[in-house]
Protein backbone atom coordinates (compact mmCIF):
# COMPACT_ATOMS: atom_id res chain seq x y z
CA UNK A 1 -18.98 8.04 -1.52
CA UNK A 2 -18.69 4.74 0.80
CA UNK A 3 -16.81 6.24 3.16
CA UNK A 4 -17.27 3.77 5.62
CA UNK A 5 -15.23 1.28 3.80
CA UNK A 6 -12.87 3.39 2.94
CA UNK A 7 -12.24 4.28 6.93
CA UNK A 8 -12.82 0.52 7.53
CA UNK A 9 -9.55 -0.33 5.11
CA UNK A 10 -7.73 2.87 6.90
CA UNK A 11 -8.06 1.28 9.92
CA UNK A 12 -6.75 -2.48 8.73
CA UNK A 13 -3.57 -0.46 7.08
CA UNK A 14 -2.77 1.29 9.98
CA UNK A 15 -3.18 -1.98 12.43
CA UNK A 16 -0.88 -4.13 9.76
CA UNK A 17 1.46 -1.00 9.65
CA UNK A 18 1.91 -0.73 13.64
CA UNK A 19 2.68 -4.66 13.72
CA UNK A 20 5.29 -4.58 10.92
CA UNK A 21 7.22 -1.50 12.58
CA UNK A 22 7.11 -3.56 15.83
CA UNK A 23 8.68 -6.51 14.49
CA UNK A 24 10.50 -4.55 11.73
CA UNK A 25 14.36 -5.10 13.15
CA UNK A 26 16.99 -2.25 12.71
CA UNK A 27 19.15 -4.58 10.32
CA UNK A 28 18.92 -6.45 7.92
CA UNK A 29 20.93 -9.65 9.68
CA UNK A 30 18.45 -9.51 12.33
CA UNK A 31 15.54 -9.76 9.61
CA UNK A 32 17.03 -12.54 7.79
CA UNK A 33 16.94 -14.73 10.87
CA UNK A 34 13.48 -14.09 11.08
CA UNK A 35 11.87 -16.65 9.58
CA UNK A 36 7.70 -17.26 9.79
CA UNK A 37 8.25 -13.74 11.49
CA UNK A 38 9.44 -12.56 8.30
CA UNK A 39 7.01 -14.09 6.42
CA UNK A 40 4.22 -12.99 8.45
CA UNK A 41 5.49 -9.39 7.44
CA UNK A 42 5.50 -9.73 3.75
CA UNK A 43 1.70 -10.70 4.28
CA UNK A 44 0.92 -7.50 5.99
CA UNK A 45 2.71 -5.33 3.69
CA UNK A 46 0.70 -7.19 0.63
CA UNK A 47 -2.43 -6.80 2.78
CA UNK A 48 -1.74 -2.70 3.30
CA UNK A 49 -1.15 -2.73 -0.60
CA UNK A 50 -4.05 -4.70 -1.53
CA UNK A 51 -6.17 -2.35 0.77
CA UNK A 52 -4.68 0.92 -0.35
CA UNK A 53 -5.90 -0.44 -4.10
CA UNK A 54 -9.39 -1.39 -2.71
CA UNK A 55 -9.41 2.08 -1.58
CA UNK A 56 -8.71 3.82 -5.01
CA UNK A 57 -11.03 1.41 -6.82
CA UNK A 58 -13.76 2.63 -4.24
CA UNK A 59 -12.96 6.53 -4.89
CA UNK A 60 -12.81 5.80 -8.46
CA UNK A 61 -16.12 3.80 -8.92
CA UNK A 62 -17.99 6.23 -6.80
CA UNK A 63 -16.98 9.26 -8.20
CA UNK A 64 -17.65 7.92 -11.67
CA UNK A 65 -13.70 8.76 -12.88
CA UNK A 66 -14.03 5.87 -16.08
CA UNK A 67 -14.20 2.67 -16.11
CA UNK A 68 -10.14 0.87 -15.33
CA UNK A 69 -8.29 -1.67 -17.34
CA UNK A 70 -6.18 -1.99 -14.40
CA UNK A 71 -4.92 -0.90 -11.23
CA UNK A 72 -2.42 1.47 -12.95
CA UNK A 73 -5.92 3.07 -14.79
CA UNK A 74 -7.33 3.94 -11.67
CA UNK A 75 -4.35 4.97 -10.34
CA UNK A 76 -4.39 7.53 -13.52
CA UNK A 77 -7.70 8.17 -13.32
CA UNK A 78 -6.88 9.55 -9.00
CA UNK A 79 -4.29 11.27 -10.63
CA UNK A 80 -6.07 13.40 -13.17
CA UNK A 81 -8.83 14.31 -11.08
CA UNK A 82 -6.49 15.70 -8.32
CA UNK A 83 -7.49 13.17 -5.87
CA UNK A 84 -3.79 11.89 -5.45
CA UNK A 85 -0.69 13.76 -6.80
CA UNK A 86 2.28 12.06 -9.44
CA UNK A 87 4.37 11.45 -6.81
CA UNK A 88 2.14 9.36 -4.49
CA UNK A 89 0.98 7.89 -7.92
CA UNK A 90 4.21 6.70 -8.81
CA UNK A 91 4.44 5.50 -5.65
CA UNK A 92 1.28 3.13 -5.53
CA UNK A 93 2.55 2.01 -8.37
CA UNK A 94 5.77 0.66 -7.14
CA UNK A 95 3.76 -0.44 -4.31
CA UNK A 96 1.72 -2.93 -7.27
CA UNK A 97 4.91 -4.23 -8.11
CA UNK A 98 6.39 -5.05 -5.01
CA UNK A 99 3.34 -6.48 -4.30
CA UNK A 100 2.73 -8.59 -6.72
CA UNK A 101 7.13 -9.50 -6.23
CA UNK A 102 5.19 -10.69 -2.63
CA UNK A 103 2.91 -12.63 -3.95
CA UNK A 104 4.23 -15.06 -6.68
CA UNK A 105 7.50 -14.80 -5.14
CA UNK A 106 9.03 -14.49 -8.32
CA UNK A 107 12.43 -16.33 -8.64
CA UNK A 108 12.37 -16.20 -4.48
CA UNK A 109 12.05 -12.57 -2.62
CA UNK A 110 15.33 -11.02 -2.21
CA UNK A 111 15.21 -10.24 1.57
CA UNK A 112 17.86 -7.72 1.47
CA UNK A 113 16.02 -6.11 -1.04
CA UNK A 114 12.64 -6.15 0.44
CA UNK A 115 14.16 -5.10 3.67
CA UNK A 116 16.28 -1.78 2.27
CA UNK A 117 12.10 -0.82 0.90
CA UNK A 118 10.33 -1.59 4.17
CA UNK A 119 13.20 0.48 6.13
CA UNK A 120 12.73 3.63 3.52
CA UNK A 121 9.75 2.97 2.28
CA UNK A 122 6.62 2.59 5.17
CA UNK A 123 5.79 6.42 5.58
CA UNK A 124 4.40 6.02 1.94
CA UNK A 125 1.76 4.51 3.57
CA UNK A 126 0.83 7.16 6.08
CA UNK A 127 1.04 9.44 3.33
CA UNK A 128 -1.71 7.97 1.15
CA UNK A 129 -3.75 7.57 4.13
CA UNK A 130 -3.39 11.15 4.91
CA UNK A 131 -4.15 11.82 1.82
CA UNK A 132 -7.41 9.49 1.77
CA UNK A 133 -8.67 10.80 4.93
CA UNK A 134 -8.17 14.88 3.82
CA UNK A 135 -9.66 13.89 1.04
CA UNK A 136 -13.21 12.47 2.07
CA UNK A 137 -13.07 14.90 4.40
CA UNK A 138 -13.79 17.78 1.52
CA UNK A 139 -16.46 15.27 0.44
């Protein structure tokens, strides 16, 4: 397995994660004043997404788990060979969508909205990576 790459796109994660929990405010007034600062976190989040599905394309491809239609395949595919549980699944999956919410900015990113799953929501990440990392260390 490349694990390399895989450790490489751990590493990027974790240094987007430290830099949106240091400019991460404790309220959600304080983050609407933010502005580029605010912006500049939505593009790390969609950069930890993007590199936690980079990740699970990797483990799929290289352990040979079928060939995806999409991200929610391989996702399935993790799932069913034990490599990530439902729950994490599910979550990577809402992690696509708020992505993706990042991205086209569809009808305008509710900020209060996006805030309320940053606050609750950014041990998810440290979750899959400890899951990544026990992981390829049994391979």
């Amino acid at each position: 397995m490349r694990n390399d790459i895989i450790k490489t796109k751990i590493k990027e994660m974790e240094e987007s994660l430290k830099l949106v929990e240091k400019y991460l405010p404790g309220s959600f007034k304080e983050f609407s004043n933010l502005e580029l600062v605010k912006d500049g976190i939505y593009k790390r989040l969609e950069f930890c997404i993007e590199n936690m599905f980079d990740i699970c394309a990797v483990i799929n491809t290289d352990l040979e788990l079928g060939i995806p239609e999409s991200d929610e395949n391989i996702v399935d595919n993790l799932i069913r060979n034990k490599v990530i549980n439902d729950r994490l699944g599910e979550k990577l999956k809402s992690m696509r969508g708020f992505r993706n919410i990042l991205v086209h900015r569809y009808g305008r990113i509710n900020d209060e909205l996006a805030f309320e799953i940053m606050s609750e929501h950014l041990q998810d990440f440290y979750d899959f990576i400890e899951k990544i990392e026990n992981f390829i260390q049994q391979k």
